[in-house]
PDB file of N, CA and C in Angstrom:
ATOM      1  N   UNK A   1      30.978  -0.233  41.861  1.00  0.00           N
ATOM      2  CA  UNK A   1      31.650   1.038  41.949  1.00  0.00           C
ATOM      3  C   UNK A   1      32.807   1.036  40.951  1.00  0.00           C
ATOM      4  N   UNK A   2      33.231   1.851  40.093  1.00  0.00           N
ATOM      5  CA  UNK A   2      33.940   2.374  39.026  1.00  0.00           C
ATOM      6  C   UNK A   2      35.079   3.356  39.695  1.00  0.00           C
ATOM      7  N   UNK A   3      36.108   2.463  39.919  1.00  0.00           N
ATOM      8  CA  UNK A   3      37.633   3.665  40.545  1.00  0.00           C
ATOM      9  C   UNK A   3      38.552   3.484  39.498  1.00  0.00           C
ATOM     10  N   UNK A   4      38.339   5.125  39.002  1.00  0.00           N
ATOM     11  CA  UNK A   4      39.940   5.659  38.369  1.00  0.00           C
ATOM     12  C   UNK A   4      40.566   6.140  39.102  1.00  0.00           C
ATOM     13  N   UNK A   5      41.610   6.329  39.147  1.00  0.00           N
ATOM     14  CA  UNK A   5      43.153   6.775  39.153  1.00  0.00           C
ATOM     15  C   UNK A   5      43.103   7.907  38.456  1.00  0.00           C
ATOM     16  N   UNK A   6      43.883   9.028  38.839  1.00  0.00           N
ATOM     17  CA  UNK A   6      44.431   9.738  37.719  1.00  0.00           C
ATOM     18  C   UNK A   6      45.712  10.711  38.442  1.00  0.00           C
ATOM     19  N   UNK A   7      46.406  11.752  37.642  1.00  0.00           N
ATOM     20  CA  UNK A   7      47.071  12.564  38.527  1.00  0.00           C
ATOM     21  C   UNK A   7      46.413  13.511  39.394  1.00  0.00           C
ATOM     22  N   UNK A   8      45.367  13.443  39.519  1.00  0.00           N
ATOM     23  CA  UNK A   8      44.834  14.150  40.663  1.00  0.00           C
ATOM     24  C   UNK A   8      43.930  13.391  41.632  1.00  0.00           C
ATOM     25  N   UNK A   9      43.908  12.288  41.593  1.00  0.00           N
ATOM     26  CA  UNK A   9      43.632  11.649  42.855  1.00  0.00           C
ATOM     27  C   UNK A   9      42.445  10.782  42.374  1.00  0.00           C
ATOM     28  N   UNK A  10      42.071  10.033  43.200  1.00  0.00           N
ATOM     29  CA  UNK A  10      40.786   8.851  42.940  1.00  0.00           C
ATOM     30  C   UNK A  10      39.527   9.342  42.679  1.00  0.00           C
ATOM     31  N   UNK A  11      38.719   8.612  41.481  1.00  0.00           N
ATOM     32  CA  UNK A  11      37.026   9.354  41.394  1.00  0.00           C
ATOM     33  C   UNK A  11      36.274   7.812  41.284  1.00  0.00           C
ATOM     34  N   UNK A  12      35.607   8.252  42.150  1.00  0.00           N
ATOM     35  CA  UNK A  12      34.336   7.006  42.238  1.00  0.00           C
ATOM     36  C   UNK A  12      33.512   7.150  42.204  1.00  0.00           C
ATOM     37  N   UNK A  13      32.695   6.678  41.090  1.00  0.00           N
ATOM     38  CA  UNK A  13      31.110   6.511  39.816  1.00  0.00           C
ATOM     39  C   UNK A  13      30.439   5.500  40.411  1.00  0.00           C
ATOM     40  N   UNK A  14      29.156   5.580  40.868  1.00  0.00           N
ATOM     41  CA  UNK A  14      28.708   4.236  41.198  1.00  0.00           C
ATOM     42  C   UNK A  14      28.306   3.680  39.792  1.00  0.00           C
ATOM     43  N   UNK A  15      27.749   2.204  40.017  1.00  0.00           N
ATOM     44  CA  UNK A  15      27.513   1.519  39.059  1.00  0.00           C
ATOM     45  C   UNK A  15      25.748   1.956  38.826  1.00  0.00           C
ATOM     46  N   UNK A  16      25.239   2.274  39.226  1.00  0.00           N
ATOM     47  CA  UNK A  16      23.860   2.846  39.285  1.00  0.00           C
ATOM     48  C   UNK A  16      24.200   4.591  38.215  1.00  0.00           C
ATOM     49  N   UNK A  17      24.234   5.210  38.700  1.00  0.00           N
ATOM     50  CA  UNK A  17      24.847   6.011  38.255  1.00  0.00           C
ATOM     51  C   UNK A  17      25.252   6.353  36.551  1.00  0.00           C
ATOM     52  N   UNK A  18      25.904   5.074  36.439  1.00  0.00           N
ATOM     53  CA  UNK A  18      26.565   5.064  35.179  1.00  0.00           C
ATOM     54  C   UNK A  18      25.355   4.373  33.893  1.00  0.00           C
ATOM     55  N   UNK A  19      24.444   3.406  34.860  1.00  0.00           N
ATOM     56  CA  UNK A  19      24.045   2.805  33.938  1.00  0.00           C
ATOM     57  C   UNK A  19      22.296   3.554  34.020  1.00  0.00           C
ATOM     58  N   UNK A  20      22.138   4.132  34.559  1.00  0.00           N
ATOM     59  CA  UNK A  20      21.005   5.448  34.566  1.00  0.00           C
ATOM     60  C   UNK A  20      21.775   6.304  33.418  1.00  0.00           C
ATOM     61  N   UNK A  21      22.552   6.879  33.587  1.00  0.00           N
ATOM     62  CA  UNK A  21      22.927   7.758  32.481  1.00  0.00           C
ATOM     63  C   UNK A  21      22.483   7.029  30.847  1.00  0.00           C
ATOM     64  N   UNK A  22      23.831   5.988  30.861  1.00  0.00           N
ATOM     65  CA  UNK A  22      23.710   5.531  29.639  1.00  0.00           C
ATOM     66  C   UNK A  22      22.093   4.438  29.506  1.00  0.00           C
ATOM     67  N   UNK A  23      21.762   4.006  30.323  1.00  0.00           N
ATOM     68  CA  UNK A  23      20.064   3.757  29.738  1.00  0.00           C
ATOM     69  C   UNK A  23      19.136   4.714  29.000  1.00  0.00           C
ATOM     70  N   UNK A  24      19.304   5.886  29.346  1.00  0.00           N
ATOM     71  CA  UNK A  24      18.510   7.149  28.814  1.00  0.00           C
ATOM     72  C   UNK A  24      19.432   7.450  27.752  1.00  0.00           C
ATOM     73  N   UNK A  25      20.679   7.716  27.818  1.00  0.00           N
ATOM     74  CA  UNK A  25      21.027   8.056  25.887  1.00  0.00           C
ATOM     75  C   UNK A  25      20.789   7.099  25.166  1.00  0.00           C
ATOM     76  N   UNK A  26      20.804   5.771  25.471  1.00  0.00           N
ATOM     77  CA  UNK A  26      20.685   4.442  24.387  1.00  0.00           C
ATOM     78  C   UNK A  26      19.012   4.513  24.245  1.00  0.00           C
ATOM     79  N   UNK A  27      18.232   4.730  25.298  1.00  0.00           N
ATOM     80  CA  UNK A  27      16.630   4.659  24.899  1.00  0.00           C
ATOM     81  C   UNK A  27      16.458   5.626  23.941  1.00  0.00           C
ATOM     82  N   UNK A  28      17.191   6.795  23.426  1.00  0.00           N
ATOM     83  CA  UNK A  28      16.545   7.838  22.793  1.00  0.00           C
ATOM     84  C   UNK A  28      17.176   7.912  22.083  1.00  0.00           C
ATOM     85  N   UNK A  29      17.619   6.335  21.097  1.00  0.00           N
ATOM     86  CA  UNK A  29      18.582   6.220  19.769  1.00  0.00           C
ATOM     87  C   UNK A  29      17.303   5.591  19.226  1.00  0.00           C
ATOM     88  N   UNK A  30      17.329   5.860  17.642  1.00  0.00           N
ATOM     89  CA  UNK A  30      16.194   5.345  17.244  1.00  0.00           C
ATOM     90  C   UNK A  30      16.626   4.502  16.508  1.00  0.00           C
ATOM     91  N   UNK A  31      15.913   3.327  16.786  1.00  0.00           N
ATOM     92  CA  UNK A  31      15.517   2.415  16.257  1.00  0.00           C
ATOM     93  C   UNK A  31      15.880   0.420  17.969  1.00  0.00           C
ATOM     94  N   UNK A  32      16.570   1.568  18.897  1.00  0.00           N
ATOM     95  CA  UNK A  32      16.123   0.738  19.500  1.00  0.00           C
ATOM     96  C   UNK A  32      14.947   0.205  20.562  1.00  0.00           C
ATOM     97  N   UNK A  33      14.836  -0.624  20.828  1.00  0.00           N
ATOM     98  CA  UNK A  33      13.246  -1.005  21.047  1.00  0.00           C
ATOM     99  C   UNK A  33      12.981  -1.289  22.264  1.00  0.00           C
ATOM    100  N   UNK A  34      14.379  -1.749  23.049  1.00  0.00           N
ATOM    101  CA  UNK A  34      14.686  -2.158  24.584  1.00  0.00           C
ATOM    102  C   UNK A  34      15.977  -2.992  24.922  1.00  0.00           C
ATOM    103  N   UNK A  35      16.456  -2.905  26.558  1.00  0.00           N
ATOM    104  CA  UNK A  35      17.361  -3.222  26.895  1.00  0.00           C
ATOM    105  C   UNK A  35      17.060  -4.503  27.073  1.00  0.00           C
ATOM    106  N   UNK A  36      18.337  -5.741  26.887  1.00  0.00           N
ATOM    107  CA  UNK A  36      18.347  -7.102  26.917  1.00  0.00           C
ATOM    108  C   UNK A  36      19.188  -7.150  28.250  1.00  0.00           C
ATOM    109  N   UNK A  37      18.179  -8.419  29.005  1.00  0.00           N
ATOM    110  CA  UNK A  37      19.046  -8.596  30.271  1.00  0.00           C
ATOM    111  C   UNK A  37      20.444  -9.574  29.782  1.00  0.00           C
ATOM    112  N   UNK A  38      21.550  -9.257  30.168  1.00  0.00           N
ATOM    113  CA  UNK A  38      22.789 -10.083  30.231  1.00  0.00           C
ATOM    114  C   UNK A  38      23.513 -10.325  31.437  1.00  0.00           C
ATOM    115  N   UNK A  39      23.892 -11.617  31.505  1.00  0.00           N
ATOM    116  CA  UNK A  39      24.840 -11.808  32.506  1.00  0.00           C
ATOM    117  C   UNK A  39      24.588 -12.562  33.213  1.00  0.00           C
ATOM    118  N   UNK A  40      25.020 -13.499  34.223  1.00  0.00           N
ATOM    119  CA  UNK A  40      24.103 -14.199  35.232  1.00  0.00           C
ATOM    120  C   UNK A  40      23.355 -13.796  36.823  1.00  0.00           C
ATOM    121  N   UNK A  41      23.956 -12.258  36.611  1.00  0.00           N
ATOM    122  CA  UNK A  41      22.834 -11.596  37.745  1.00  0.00           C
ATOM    123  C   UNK A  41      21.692 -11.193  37.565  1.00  0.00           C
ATOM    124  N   UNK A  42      21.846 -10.686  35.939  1.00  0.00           N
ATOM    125  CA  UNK A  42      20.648 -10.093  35.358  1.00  0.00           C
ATOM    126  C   UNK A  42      19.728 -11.200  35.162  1.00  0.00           C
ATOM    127  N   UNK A  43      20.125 -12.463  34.986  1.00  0.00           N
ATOM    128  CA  UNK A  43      19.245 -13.338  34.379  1.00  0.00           C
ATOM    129  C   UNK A  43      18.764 -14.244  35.710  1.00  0.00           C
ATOM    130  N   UNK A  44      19.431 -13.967  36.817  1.00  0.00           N
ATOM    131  CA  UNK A  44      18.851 -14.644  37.644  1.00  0.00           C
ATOM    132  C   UNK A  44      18.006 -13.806  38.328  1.00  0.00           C
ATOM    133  N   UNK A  45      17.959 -12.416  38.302  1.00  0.00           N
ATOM    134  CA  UNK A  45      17.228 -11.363  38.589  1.00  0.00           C
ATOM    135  C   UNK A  45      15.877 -11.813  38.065  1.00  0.00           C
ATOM    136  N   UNK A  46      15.893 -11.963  36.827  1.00  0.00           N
ATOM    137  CA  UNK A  46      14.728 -11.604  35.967  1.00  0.00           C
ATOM    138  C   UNK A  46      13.812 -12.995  36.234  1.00  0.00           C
ATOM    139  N   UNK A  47      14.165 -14.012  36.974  1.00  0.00           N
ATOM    140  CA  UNK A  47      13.360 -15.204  37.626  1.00  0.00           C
ATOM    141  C   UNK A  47      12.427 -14.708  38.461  1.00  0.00           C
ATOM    142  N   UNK A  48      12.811 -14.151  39.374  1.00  0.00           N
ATOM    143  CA  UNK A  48      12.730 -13.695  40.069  1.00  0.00           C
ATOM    144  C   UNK A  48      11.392 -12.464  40.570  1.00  0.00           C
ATOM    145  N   UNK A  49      11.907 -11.602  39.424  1.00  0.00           N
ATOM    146  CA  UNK A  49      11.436 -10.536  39.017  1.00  0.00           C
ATOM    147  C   UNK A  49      11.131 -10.223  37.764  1.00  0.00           C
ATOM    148  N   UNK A  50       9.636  -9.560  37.593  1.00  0.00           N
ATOM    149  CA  UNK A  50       9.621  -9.393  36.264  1.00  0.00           C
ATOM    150  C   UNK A  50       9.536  -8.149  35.925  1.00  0.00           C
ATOM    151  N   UNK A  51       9.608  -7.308  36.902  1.00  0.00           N
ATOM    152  CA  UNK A  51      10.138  -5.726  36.189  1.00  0.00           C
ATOM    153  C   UNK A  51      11.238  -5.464  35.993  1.00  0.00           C
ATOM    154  N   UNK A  52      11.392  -4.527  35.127  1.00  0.00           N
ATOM    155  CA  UNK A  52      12.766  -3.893  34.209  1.00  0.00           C
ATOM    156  C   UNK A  52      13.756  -3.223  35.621  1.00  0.00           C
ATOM    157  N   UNK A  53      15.115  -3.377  35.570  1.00  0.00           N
ATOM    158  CA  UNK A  53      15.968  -3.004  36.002  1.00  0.00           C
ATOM    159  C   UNK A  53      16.902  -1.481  35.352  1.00  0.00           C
ATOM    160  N   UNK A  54      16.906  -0.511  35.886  1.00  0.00           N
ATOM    161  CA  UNK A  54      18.069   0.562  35.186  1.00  0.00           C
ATOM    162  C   UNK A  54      19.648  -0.480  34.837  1.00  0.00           C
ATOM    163  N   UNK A  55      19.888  -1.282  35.604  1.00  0.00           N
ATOM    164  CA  UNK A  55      20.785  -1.553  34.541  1.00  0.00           C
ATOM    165  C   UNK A  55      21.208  -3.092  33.731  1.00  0.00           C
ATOM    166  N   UNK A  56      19.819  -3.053  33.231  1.00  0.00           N
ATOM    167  CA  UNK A  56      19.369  -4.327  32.483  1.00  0.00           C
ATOM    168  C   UNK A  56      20.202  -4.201  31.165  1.00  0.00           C
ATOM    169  N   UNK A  57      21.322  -5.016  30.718  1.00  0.00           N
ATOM    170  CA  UNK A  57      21.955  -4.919  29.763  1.00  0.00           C
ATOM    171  C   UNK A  57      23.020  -4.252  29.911  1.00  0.00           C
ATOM    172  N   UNK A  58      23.511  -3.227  30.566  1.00  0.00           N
ATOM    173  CA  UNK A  58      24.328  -2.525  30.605  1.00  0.00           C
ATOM    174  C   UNK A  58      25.902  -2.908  31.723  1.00  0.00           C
ATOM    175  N   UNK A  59      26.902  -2.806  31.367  1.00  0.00           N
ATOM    176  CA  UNK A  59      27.950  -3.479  31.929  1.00  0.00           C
ATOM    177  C   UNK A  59      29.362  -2.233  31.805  1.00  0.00           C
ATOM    178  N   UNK A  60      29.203  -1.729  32.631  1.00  0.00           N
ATOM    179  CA  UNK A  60      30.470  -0.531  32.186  1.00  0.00           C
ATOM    180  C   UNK A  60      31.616  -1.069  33.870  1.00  0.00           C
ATOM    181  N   UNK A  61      32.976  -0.491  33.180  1.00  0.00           N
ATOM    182  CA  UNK A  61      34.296  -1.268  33.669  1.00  0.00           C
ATOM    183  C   UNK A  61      35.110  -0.581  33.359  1.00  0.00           C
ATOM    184  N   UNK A  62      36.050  -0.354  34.816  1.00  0.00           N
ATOM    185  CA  UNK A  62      37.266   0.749  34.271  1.00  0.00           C
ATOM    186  C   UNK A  62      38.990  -0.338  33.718  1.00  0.00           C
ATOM    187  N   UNK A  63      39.332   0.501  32.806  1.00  0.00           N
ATOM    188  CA  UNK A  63      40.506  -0.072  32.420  1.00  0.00           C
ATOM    189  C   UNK A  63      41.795   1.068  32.346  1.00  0.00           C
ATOM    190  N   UNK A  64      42.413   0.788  33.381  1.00  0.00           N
ATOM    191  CA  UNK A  64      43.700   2.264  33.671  1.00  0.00           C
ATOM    192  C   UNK A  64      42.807   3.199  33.690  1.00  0.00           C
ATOM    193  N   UNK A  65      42.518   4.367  33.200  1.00  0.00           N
ATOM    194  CA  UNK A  65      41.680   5.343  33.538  1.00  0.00           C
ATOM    195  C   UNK A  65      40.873   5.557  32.503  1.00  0.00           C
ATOM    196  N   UNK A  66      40.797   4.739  31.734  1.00  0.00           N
ATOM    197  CA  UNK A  66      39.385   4.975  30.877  1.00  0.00           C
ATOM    198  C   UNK A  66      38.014   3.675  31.238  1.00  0.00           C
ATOM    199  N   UNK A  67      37.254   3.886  30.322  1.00  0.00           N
ATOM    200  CA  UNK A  67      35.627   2.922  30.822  1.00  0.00           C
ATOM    201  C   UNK A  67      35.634   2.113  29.278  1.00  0.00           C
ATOM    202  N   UNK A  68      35.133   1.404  29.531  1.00  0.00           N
ATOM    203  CA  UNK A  68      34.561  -0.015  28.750  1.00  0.00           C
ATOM    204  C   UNK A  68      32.890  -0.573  28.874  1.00  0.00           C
ATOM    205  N   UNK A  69      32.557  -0.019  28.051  1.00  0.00           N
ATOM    206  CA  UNK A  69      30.694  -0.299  28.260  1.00  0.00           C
ATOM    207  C   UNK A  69      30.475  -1.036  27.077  1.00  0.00           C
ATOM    208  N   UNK A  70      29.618  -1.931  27.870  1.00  0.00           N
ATOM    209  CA  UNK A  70      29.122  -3.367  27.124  1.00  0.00           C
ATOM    210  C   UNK A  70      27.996  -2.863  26.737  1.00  0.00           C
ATOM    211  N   UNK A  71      27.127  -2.879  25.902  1.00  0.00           N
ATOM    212  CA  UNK A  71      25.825  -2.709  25.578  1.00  0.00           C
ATOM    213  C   UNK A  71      24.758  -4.153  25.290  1.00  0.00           C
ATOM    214  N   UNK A  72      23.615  -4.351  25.308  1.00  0.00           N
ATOM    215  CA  UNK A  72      23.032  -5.478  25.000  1.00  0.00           C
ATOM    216  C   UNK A  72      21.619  -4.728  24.523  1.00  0.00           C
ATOM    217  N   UNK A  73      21.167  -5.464  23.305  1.00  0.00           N
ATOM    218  CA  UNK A  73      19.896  -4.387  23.135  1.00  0.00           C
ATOM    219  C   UNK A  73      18.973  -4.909  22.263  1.00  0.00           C
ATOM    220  N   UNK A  74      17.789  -4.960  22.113  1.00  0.00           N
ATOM    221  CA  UNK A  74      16.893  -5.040  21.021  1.00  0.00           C
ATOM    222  C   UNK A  74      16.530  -3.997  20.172  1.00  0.00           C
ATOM    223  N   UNK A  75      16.439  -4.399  18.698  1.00  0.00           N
ATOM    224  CA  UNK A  75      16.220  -3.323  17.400  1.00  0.00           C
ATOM    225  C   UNK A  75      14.747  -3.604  16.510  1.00  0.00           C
ATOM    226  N   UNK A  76      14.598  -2.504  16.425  1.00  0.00           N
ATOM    227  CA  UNK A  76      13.277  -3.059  15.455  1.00  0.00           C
ATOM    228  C   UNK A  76      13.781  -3.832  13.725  1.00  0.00           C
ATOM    229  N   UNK A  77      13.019  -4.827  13.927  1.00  0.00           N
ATOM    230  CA  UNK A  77      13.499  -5.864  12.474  1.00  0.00           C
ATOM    231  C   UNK A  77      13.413  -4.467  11.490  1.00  0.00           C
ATOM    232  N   UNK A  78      13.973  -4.850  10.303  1.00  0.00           N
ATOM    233  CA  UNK A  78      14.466  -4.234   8.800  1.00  0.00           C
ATOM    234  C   UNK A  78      14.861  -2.570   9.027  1.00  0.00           C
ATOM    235  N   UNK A  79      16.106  -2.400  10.378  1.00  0.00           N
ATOM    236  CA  UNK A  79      16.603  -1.486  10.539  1.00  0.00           C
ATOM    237  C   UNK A  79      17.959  -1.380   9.978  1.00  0.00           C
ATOM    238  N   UNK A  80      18.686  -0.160   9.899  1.00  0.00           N
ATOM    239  CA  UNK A  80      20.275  -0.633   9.276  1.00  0.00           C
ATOM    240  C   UNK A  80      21.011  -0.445  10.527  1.00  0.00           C
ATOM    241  N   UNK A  81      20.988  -1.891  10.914  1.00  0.00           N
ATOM    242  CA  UNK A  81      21.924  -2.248  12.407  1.00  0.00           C
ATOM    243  C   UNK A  81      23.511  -1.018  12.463  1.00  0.00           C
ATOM    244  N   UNK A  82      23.843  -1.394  11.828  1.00  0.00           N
ATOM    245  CA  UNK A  82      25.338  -0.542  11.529  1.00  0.00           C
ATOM    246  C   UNK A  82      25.045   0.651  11.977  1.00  0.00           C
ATOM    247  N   UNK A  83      24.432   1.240  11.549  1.00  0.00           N
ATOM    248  CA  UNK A  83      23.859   2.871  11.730  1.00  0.00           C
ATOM    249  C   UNK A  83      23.268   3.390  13.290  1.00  0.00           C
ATOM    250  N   UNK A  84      22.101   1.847  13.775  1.00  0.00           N
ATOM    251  CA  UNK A  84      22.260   2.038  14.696  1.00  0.00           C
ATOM    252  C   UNK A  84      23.073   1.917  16.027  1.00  0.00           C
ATOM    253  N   UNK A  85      24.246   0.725  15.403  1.00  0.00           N
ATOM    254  CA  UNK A  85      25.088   0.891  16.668  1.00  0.00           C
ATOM    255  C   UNK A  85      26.172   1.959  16.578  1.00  0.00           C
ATOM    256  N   UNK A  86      26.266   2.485  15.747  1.00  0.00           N
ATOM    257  CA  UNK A  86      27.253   4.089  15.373  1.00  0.00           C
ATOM    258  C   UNK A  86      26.608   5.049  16.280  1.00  0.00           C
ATOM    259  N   UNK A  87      25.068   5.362  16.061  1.00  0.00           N
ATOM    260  CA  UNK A  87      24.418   6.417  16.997  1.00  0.00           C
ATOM    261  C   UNK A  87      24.847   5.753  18.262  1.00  0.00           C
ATOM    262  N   UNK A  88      24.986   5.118  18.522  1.00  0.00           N
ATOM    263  CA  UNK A  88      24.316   4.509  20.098  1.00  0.00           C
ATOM    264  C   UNK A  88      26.244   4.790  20.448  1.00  0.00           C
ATOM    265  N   UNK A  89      26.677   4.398  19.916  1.00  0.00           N
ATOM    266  CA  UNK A  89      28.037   4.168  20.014  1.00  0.00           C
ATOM    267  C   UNK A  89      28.666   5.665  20.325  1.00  0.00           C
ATOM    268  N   UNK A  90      28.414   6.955  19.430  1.00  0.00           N
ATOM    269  CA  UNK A  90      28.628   8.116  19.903  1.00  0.00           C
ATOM    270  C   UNK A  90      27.705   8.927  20.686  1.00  0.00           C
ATOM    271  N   UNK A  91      26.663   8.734  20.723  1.00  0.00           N
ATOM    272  CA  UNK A  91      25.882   9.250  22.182  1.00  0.00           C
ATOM    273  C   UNK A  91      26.209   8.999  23.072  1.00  0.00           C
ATOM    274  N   UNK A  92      26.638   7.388  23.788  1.00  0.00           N
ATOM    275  CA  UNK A  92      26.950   6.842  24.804  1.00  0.00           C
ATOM    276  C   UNK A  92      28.231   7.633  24.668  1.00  0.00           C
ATOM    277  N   UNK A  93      29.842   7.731  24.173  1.00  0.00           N
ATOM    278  CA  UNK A  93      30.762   8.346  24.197  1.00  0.00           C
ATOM    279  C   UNK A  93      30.343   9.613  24.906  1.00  0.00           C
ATOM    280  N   UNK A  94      30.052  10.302  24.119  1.00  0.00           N
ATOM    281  CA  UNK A  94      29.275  12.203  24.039  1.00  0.00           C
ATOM    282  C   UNK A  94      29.131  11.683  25.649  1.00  0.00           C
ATOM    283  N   UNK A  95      27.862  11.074  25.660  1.00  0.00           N
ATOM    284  CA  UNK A  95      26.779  11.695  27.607  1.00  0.00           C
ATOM    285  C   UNK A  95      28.178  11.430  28.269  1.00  0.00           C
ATOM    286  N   UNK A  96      28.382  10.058  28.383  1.00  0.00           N
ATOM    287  CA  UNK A  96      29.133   9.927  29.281  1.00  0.00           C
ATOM    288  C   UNK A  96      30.419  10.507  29.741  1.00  0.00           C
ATOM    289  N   UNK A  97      31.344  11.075  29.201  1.00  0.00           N
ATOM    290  CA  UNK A  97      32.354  12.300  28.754  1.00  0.00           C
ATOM    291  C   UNK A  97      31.989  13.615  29.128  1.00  0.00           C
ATOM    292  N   UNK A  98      31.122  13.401  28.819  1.00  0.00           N
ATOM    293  CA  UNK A  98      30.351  15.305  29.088  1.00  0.00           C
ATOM    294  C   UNK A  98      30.237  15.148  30.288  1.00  0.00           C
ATOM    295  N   UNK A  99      29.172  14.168  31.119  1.00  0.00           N
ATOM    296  CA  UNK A  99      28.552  14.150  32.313  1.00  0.00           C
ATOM    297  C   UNK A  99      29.570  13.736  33.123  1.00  0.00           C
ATOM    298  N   UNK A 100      30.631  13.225  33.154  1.00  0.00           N
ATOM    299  CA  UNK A 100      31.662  12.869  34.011  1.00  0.00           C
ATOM    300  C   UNK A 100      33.481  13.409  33.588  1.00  0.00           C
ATOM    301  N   UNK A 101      32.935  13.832  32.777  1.00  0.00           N
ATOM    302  CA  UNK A 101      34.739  13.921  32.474  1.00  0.00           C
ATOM    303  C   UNK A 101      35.678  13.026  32.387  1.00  0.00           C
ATOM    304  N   UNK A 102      35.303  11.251  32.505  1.00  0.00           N
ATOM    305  CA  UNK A 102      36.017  10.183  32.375  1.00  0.00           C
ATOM    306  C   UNK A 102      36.107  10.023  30.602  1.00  0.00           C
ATOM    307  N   UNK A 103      37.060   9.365  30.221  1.00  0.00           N
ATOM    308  CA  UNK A 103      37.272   9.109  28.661  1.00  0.00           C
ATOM    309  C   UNK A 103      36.743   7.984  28.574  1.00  0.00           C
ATOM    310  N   UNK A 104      36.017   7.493  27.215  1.00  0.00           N
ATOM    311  CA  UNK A 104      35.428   6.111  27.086  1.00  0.00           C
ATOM    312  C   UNK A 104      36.575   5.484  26.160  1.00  0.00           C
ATOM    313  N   UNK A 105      36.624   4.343  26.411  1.00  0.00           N
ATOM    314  CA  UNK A 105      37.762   3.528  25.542  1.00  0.00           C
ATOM    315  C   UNK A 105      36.515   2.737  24.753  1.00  0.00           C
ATOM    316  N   UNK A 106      36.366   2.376  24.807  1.00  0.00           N
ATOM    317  CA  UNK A 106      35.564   1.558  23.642  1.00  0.00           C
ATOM    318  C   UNK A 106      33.714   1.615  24.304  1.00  0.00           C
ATOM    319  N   UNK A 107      33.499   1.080  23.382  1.00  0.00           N
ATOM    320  CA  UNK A 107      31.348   1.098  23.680  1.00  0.00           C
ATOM    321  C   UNK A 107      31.355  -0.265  22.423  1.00  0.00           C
ATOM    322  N   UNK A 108      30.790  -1.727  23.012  1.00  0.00           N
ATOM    323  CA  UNK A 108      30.639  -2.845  22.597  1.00  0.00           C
ATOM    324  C   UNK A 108      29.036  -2.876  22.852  1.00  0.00           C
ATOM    325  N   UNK A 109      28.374  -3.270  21.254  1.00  0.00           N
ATOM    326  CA  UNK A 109      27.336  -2.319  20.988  1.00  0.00           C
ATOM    327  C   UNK A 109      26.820  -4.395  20.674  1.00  0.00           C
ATOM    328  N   UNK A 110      26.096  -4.934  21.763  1.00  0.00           N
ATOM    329  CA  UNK A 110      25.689  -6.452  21.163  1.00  0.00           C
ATOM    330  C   UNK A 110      23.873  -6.481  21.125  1.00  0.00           C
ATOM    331  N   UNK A 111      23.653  -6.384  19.726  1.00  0.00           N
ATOM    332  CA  UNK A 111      21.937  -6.612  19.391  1.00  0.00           C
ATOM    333  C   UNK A 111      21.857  -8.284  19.520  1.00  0.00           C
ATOM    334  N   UNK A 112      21.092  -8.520  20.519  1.00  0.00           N
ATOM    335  CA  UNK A 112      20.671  -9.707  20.971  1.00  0.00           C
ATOM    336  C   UNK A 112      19.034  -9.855  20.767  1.00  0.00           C
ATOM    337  N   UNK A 113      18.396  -9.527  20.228  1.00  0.00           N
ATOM    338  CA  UNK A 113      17.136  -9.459  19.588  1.00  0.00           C
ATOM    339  C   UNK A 113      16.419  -8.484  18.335  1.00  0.00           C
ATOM    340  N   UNK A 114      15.560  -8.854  17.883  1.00  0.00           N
ATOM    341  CA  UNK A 114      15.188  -8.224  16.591  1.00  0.00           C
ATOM    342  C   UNK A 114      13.505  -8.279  17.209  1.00  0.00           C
ATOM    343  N   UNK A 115      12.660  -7.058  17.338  1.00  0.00           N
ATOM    344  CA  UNK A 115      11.382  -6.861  16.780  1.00  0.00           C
ATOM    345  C   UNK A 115      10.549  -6.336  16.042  1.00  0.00           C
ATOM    346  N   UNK A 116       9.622  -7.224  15.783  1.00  0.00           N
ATOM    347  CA  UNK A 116       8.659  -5.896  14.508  1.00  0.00           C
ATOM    348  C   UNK A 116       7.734  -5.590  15.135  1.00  0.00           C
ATOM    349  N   UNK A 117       7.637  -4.521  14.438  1.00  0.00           N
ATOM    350  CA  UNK A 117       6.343  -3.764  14.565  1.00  0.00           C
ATOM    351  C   UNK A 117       4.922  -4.445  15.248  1.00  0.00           C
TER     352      UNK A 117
END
């Protein structure tokens, strides 16, 4: 659960929630290929289990009243990485802002795999 503060009183985002949103703007950036599990829940999950999770890779965190989203992701090889973590970087800003009215402080954009075609 995600609690800001603000001058008008407490708002609470679940963590489901947040990472449903931003799974669907990051899937429909092109050139990425899929979400990378991170973390040691995700990875002990994925023993476990071998279907995909909504929030496989994804790690969002409030700081004073703004959010902090971690990203983790696979790209298709001989893409221009830069470019794609810029899209991914202002979509995720954009949805999440729009759809909640919370401000994003940063979006940490980590390609942890490369595939081809």
């Amino acid at each position: 659960m995600i609690r800001i503060e603000n001058h008008l009183g407490t708002i609470e985002v679940s963590q489901e929630y947040f990472c449903y949103l931003i799974g669907d703007a990051v899937s429909d950036c092109y050139g990425v290929t899929a979400m990378v599990k991170s973390g040691p829940k995700q990875g002990l999950r994925s023993v476990f289990s071998k279907r995909s999770f909504t929030d496989d890779g994804i790690h969002v965190r409030g700081e004073g009243d703004k959010l902090i989203v971690d990203l983790h992701i696979s790209v298709m090889y001989g893409m221009n990485i830069s470019e794609i973590a810029k899209s991914i970087v202002n979509k995720v800003r954009y949805t999440v802002e729009e759809a909640t009215g919370l401000h994003v402080k940063k979006v940490n954009v980590f390609i942890d795999n490369m595939k081809s075609e």
